[in-house]
Protein backbone atom coordinates (compact mmCIF):
# COMPACT_ATOMS: atom_id res chain seq x y z
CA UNK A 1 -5.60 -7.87 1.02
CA UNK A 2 -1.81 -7.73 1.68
CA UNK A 3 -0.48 -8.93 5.48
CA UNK A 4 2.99 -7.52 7.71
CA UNK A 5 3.53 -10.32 10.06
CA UNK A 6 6.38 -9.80 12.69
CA UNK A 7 7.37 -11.87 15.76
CA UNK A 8 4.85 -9.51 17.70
CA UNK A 9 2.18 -8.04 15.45
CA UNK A 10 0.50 -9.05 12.72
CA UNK A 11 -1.20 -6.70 10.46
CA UNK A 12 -3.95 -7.27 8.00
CA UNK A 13 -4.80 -4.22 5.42
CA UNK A 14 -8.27 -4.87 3.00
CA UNK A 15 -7.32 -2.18 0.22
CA UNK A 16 -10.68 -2.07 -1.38
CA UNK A 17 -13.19 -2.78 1.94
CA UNK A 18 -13.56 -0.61 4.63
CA UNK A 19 -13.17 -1.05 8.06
CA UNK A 20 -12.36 -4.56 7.63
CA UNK A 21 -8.97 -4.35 8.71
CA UNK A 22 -7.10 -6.04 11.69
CA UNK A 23 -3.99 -5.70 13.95
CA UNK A 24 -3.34 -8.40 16.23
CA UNK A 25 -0.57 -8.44 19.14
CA UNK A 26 0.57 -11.89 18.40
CA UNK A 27 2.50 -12.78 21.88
CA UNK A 28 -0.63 -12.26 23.88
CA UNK A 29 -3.90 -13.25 21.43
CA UNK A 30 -1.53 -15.83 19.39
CA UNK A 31 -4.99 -17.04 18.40
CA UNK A 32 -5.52 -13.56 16.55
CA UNK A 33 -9.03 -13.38 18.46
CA UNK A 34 -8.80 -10.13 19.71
CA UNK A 35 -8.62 -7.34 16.16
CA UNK A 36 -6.62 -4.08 17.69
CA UNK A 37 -6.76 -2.27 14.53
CA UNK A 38 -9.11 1.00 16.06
CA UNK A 39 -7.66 0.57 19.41
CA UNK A 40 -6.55 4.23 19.95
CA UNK A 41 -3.58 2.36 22.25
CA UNK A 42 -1.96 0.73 19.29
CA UNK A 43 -1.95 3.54 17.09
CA UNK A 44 1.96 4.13 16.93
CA UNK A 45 2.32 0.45 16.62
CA UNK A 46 -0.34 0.12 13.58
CA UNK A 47 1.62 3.20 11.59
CA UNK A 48 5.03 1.42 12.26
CA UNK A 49 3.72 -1.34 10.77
CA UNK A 50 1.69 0.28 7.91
CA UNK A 51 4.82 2.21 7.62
CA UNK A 52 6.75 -1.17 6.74
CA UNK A 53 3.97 -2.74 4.43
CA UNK A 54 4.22 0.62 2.43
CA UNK A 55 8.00 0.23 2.05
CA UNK A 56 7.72 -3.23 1.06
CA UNK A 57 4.86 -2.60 -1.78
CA UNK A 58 6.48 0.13 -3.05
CA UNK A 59 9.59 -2.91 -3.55
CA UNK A 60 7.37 -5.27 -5.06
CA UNK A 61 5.83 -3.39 -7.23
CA UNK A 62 2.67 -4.22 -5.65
CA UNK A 63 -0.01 -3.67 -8.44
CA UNK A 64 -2.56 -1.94 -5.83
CA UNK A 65 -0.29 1.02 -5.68
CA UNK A 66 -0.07 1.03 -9.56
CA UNK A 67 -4.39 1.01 -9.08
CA UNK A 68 -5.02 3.50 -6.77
CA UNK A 69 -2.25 6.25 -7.66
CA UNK A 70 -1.70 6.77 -11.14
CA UNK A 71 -0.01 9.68 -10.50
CA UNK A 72 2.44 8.02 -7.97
CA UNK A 73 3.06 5.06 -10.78
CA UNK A 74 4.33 7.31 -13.50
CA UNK A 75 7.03 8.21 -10.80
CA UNK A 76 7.44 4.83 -8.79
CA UNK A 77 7.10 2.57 -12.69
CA UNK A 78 8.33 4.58 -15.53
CA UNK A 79 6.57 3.20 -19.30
CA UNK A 80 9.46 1.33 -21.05
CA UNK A 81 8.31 2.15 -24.26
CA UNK A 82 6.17 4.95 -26.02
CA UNK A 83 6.19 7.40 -23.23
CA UNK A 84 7.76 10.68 -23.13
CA UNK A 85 10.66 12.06 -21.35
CA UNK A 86 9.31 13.67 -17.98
CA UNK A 87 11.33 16.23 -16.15
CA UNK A 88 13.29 14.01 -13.62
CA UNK A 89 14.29 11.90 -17.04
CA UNK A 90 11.69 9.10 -17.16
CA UNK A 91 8.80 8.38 -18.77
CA UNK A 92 5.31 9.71 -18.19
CA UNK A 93 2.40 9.14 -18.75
CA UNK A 94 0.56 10.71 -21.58
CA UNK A 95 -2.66 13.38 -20.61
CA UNK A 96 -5.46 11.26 -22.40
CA UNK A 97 -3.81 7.62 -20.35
CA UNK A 98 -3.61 9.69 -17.55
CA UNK A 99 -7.10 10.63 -17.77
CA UNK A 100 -8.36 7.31 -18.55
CA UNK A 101 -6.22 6.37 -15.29
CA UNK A 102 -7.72 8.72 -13.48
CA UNK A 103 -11.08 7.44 -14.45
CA UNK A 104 -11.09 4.05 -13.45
């Protein structure tokens, strides 16, 4: 689960469950009763936000990027050591690590 709270919204993403996630307009549910996240209304709102939690993963380092994307992780968190020069001058990941990536 990883959370984007602002002054007016507060979003809630579950990476690994579906349709569990929540959006919450904080200035008039400040109880977060009411879950926006499907509301077709809020749908600009929700991909600012997403938008924002993306950004700030991708600072971190978040490890559920590094999970779900191998591909993206050779690119975003180059191998310090024993990997191979790759075309934009990092590292890469080698075919049989990338497969076993790939694979779990």
């Amino acid at each position: 689960m990883r959370m984007l709270r602002t002054n007016d919204w507060s979003l809630v993403r579950y990476y690994h469950a579906n349709e569990m996630d929540e959006l919450y307009d904080l200035k008039k549910d400040p109880g977060e009763l009411t879950n926006l996240y499907s509301d077709p209304r809020q749908r600009e709102v929700r991909a600012r936000l997403q938008q924002r939690l993306d950004e700030r993963m991708k600072a971190i380092r978040d490890p559920i990027l590094r999970k779900s994307q191998w591909s993206f992780e050779s690119e975003i968190f180059p191998l310090s050591k024993g990997g191979s020069a790759g075309a934009r001058g990092g590292s890469t990941l080698a075919r049989s690590d990338a497969r076993e990536l790939k694979l779990r």
